[in-house]
Protein backbone atom coordinates (compact mmCIF):
# COMPACT_ATOMS: atom_id res chain seq x y z
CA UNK A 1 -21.82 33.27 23.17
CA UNK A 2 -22.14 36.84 24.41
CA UNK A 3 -25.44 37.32 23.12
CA UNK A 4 -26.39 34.63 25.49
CA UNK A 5 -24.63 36.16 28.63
CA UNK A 6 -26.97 39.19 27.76
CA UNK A 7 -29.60 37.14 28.23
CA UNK A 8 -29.09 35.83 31.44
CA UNK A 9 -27.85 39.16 32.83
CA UNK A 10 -31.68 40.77 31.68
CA UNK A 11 -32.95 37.95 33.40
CA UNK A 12 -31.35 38.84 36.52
CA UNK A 13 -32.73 42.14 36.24
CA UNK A 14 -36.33 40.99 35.41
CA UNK A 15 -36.36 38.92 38.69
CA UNK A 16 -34.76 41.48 40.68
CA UNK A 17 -37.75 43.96 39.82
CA UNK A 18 -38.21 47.85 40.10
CA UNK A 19 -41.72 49.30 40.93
CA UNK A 20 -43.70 51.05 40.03
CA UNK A 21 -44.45 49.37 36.58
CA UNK A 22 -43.53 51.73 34.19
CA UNK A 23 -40.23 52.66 36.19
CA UNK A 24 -39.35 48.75 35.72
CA UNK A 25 -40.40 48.56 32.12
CA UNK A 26 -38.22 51.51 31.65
CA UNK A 27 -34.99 50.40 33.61
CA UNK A 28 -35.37 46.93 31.42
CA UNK A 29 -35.23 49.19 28.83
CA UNK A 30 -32.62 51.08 29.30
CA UNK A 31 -30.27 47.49 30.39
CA UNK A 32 -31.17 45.85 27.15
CA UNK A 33 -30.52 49.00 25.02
CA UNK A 34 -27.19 49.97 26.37
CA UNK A 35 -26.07 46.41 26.13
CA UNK A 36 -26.64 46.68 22.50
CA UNK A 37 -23.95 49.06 22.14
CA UNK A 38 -21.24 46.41 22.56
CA UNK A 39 -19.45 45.90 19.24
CA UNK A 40 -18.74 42.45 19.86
CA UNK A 41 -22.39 41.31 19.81
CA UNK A 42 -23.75 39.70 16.71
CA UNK A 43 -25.44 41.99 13.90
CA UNK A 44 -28.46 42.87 13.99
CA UNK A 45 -29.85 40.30 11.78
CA UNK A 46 -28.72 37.62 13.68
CA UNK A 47 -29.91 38.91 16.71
CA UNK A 48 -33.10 39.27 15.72
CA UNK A 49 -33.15 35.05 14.06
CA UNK A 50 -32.24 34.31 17.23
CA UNK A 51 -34.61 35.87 19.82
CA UNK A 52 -37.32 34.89 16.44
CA UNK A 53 -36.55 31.28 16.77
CA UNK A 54 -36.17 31.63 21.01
CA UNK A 55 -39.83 32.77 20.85
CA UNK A 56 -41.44 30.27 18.42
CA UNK A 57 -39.97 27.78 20.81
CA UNK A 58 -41.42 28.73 23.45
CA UNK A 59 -44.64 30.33 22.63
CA UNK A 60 -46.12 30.27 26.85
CA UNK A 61 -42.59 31.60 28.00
CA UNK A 62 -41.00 33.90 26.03
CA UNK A 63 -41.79 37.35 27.52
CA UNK A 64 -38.03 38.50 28.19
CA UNK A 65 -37.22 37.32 24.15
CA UNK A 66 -40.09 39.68 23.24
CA UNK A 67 -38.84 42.14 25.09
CA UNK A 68 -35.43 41.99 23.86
CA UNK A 69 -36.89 41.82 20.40
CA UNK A 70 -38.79 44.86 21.10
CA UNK A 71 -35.74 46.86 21.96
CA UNK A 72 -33.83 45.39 19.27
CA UNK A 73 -35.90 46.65 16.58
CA UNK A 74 -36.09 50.75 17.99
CA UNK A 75 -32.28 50.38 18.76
CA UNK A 76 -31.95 49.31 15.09
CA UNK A 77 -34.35 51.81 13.91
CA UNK A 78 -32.70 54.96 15.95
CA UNK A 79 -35.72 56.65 17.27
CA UNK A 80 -34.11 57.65 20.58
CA UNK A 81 -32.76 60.91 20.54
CA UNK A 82 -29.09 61.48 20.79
CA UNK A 83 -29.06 64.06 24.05
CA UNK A 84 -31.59 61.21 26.11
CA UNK A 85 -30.72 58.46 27.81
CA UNK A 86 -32.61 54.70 27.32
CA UNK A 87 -34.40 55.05 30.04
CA UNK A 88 -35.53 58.67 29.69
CA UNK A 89 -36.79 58.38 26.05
CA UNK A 90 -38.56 55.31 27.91
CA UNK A 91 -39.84 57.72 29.99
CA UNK A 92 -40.97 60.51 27.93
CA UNK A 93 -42.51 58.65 24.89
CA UNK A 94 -44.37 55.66 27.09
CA UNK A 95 -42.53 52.78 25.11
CA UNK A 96 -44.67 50.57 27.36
CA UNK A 97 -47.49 51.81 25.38
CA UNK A 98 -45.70 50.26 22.07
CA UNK A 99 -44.70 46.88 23.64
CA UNK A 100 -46.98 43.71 23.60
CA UNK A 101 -45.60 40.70 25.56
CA UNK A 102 -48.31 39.01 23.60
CA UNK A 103 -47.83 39.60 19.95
CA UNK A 104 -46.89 37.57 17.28
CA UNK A 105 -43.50 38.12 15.60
């Protein structure tokens, strides 16, 4: 499934790592949000029962599901503005602020 390919390929980029913190949290950021532009990917309900279900199954490991979760939800909410890029809404509104690798979902 290409939701699944997605995954892997944010793993990739998790491993491969950008510094400082913020910059990396960002460029994760902007990966996973452009990749939800694909028309081919499941909706948004789906995709959110998925990554849901991902996390509960692995409630020590599940960081990157989080993550993608977190994106998710603003991409499906819209609060980026149309003239910015991902990562430079990242940027400019501190989205790292907003995320908790921790949370329940």
């Amino acid at each position: 499934m290409r939701f699944k390919k997605t995954l892997v390929i944010a793993s990739l980029l998790i491993i491969a790592g950008c510094s400082p913190d913020n910059e990396h949290f960002c460029a994760r950021y902007e990966y996973v949000y452009a990749q939800l532009n694909d028309p081919e990917l499941p909706s948004y309900g789906e995709m959110k029962q998925a990554l849901q279900i991902e996390i509960s199954q692995k409630p020590d490991d599940n960081d990157q599901q989080r993550f993608m979760l977190f994106v998710l939800e603003e991409y499906h909410l819209g609060i980026k503005q149309g003239h910015q890029t991902p990562r430079e809404f990242c940027m400019a509104t501190e989205r790292w602020q907003y995320y908790d690798s921790k949370a329940s979902k």
